[in-house]
N, C-alpha and C. Protein backbone atom coordinates (compact mmCIF):
# COMPACT_ATOMS: atom_id res chain seq x y z
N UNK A 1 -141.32 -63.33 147.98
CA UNK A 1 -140.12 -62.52 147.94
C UNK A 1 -138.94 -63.40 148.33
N UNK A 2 -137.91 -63.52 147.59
CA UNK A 2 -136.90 -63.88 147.96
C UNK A 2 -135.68 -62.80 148.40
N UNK A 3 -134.88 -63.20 149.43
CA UNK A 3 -134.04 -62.28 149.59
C UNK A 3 -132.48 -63.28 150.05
N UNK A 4 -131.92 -63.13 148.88
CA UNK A 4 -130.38 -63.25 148.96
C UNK A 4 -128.97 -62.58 149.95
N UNK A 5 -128.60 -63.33 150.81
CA UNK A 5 -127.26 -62.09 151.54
C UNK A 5 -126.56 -63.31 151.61
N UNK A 6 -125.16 -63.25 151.34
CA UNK A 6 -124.33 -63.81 151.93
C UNK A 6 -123.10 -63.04 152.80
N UNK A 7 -122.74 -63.85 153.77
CA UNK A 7 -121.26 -63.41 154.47
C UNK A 7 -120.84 -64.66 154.78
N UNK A 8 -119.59 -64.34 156.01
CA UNK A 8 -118.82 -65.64 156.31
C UNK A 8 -119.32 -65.63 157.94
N UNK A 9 -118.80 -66.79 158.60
CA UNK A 9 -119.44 -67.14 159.38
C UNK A 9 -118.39 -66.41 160.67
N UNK A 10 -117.17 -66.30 160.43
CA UNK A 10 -116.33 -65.46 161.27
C UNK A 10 -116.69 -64.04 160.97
N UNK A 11 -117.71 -63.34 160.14
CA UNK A 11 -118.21 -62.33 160.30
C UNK A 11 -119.28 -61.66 161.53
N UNK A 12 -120.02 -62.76 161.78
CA UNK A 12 -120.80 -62.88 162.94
C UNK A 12 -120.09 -63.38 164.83
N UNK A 13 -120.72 -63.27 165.82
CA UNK A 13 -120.18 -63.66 166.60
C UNK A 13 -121.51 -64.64 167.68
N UNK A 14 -122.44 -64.04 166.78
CA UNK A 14 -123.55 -65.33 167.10
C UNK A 14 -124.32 -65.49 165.50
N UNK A 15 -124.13 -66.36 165.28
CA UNK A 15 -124.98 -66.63 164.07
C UNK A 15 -126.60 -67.13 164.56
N UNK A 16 -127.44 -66.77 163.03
CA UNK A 16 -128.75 -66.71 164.03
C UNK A 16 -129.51 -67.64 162.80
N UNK A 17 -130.24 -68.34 162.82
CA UNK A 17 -131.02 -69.40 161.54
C UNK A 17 -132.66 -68.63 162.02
N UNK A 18 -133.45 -69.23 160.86
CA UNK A 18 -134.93 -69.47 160.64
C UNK A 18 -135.22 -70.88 160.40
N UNK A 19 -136.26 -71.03 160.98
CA UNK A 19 -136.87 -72.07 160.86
C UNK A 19 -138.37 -71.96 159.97
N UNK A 20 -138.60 -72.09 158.81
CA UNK A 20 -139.89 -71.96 158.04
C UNK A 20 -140.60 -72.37 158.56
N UNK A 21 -142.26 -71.93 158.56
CA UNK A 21 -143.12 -72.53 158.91
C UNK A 21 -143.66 -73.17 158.07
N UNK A 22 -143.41 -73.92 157.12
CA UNK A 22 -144.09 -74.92 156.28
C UNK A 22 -142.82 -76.48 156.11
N UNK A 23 -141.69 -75.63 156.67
CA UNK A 23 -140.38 -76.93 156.44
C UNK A 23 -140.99 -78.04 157.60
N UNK A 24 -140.18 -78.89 156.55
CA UNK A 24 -140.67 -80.76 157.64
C UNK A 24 -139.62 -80.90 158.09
N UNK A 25 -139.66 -82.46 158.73
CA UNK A 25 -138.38 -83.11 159.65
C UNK A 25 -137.10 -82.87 158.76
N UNK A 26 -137.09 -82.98 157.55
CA UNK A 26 -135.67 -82.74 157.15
C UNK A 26 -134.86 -81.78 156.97
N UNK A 27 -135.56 -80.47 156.93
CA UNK A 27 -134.80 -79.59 157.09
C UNK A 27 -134.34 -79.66 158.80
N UNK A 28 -135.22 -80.43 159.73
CA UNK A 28 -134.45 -80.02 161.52
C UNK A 28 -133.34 -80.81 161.45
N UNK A 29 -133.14 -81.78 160.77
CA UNK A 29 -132.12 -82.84 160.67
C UNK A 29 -130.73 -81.98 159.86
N UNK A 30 -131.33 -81.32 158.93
CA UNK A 30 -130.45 -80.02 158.26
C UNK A 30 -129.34 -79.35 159.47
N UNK A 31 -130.59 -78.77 159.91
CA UNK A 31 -130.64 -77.68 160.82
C UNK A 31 -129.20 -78.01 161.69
N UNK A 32 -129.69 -79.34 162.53
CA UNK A 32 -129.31 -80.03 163.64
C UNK A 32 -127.64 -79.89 163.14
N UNK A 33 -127.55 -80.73 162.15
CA UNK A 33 -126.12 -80.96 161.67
C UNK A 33 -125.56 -79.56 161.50
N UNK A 34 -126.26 -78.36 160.55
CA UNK A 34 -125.18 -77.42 160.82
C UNK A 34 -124.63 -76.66 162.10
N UNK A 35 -125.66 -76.63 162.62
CA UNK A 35 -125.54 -75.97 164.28
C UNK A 35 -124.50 -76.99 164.89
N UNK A 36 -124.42 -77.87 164.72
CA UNK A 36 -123.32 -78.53 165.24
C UNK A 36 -122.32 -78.39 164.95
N UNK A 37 -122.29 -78.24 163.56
CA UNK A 37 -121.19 -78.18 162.68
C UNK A 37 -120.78 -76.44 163.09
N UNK A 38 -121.61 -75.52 163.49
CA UNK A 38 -121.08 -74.40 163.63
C UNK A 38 -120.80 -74.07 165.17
N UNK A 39 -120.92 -75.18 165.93
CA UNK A 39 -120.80 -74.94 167.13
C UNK A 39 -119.68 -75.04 167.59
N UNK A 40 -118.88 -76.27 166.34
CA UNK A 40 -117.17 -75.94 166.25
C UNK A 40 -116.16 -75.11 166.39
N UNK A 41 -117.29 -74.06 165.79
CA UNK A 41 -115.97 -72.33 166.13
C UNK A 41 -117.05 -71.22 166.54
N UNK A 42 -118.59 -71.18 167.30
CA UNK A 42 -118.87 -70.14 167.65
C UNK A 42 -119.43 -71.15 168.98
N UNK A 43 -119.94 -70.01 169.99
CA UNK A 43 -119.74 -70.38 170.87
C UNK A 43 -121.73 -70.88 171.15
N UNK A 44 -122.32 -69.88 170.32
CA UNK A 44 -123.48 -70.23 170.42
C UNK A 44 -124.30 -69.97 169.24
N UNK A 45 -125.83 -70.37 169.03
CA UNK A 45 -126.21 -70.33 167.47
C UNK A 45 -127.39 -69.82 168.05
N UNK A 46 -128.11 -69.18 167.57
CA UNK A 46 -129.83 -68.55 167.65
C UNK A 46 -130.22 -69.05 166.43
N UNK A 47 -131.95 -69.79 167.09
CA UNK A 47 -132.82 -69.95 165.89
C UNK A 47 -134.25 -69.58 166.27
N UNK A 48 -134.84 -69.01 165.56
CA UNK A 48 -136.50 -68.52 165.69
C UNK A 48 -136.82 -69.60 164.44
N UNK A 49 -137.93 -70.56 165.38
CA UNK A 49 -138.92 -71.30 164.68
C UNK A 49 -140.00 -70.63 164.74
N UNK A 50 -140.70 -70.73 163.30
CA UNK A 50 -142.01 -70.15 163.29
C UNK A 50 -143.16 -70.94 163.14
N UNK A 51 -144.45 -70.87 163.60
CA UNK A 51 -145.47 -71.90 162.46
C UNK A 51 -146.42 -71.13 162.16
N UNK A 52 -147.51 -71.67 161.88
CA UNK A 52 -149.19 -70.64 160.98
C UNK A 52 -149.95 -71.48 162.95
N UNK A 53 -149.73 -72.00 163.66
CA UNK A 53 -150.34 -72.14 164.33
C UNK A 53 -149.44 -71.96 166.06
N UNK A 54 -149.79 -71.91 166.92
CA UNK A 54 -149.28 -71.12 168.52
C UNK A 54 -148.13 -72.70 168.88
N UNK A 55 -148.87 -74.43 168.46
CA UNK A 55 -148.19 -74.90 168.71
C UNK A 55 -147.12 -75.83 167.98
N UNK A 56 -147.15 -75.20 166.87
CA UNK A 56 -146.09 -75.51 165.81
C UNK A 56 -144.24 -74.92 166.26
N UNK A 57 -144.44 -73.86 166.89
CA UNK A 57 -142.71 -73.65 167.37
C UNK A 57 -141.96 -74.74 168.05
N UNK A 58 -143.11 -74.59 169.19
CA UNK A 58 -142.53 -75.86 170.40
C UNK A 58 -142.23 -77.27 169.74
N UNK A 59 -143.29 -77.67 168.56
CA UNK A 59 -143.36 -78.95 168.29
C UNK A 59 -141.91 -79.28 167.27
N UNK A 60 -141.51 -78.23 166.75
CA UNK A 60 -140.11 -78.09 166.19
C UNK A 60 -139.09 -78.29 166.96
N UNK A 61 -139.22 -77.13 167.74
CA UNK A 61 -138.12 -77.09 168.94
C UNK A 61 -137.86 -78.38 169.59
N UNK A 62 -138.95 -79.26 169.60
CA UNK A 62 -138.41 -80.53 170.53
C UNK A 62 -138.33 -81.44 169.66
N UNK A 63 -139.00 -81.68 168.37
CA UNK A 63 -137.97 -82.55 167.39
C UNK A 63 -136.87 -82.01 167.42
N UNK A 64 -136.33 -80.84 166.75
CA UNK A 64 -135.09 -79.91 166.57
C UNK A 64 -134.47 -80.82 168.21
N UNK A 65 -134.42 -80.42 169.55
CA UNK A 65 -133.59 -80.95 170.28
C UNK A 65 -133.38 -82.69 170.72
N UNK A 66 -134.59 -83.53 170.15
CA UNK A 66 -134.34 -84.89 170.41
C UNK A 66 -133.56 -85.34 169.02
N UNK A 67 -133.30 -84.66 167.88
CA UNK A 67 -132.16 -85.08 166.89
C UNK A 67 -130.37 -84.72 167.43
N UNK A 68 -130.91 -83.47 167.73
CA UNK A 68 -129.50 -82.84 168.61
C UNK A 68 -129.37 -83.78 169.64
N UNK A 69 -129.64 -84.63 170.37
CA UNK A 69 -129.93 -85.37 171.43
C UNK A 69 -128.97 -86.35 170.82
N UNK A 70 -129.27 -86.70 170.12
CA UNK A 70 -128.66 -88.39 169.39
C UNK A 70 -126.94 -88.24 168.63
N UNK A 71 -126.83 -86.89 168.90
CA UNK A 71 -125.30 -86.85 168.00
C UNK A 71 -124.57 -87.38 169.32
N UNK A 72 -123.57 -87.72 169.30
CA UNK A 72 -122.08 -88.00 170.11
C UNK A 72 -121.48 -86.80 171.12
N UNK A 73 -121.95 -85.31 170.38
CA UNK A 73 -121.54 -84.24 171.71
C UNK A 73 -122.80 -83.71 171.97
N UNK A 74 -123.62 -84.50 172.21
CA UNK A 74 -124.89 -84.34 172.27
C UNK A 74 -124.85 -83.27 173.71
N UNK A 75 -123.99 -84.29 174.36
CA UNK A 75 -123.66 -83.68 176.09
C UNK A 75 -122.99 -82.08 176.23
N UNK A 76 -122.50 -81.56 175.38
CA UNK A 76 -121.27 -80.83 175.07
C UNK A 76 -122.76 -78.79 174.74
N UNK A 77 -123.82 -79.98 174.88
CA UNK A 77 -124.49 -78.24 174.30
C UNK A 77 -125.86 -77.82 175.19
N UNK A 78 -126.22 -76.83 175.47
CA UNK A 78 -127.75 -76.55 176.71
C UNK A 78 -128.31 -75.86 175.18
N UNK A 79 -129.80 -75.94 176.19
CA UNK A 79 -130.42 -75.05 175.08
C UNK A 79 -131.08 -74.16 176.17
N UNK A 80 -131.14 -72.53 175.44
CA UNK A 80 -131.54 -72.24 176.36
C UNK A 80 -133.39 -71.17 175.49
N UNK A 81 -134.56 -71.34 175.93
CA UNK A 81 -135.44 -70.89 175.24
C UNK A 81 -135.49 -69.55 175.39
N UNK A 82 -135.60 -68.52 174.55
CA UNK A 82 -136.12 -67.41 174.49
C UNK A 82 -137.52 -66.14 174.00
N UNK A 83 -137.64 -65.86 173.71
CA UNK A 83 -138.93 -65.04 173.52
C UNK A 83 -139.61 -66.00 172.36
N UNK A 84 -141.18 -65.84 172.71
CA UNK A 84 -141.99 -66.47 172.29
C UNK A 84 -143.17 -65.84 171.93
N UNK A 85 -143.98 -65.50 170.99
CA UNK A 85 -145.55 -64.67 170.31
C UNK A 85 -146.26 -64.83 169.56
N UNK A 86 -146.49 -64.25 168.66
CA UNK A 86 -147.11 -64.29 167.98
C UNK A 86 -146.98 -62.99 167.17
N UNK A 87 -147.43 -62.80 165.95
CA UNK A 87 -147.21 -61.67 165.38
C UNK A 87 -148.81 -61.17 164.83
N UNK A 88 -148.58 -59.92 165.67
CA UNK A 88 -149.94 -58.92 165.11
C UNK A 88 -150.77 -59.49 163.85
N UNK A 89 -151.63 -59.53 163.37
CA UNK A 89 -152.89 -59.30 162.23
C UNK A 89 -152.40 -60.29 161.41
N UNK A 90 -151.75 -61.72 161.86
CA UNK A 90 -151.10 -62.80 161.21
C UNK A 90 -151.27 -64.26 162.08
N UNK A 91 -151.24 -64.92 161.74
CA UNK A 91 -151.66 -66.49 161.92
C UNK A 91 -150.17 -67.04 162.66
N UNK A 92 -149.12 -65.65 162.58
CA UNK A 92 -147.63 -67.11 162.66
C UNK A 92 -147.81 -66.50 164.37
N UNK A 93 -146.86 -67.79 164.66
CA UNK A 93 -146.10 -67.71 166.11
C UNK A 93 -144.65 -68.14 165.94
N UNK A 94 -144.47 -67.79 166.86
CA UNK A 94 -142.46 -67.55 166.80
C UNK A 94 -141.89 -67.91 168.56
N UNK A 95 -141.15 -68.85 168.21
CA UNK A 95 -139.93 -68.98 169.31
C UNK A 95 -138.89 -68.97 169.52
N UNK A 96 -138.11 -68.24 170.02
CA UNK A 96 -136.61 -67.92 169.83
C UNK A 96 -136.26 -69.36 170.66
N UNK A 97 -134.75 -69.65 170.05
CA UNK A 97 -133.87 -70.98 171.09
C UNK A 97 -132.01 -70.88 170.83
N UNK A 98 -131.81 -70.33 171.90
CA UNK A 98 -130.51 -70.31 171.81
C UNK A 98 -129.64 -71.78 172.53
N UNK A 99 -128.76 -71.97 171.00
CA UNK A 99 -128.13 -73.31 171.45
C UNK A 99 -126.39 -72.99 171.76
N UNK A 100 -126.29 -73.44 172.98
CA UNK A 100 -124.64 -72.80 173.54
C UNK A 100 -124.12 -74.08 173.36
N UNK A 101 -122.81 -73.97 173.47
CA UNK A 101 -122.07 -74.97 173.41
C UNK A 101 -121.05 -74.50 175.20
N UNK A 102 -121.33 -75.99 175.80
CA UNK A 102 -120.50 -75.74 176.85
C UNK A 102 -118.83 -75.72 176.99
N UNK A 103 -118.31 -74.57 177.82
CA UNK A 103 -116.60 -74.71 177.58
C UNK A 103 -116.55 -75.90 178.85
């Protein structure tokens, strides 16, 4: 199933991403750059990584933050982790990660 929505990004006041569970390093490198790039005008970004296995989120999440690591306002952002599971009568697991940008 595909499902199409667009809006603008001053429509939201936290914008929120997915992380596929089958995407590789290049989409976190994706990832990395837009969250940065949107960290310009919101104050914080939510992303739920998923995988088919319990330690596929985490293993995202910390590539995902040692690329964020290497930009120039690298210093300028916390991460902070949020809810973490698994989903009923299904193979995925899920971790929420909210990335703030410090004032």
């Amino acid at each position: 199933m595909r499902l199409e929505y667009g809006f603008a990004l001053d429509e939201v006041a936290t914008p929120r991403f997915a992380v596929e569970a089958q995407e590789g390093i290049g989409k976190l490198f994706t990832l990395a750059t837009l969250t940065m790039n949107v960290l310009e005008s919101h104050e914080a970004v939510e992303i739920v990584f998923h995988g088919l296995n319990p330690e596929d989120p985490q293993r995202k999440i910390a590539s995902f933050k040692q690329i964020m690591g290497t930009s120039s306002s690298a210093k300028q952002v916390t991460f902070d982790e949020g809810q973490a599971g698994s989903i009923l009568a299904s193979s995925s697991s899920y971790q929420w990660l909210v990335v703030k940008r410090q004032s």
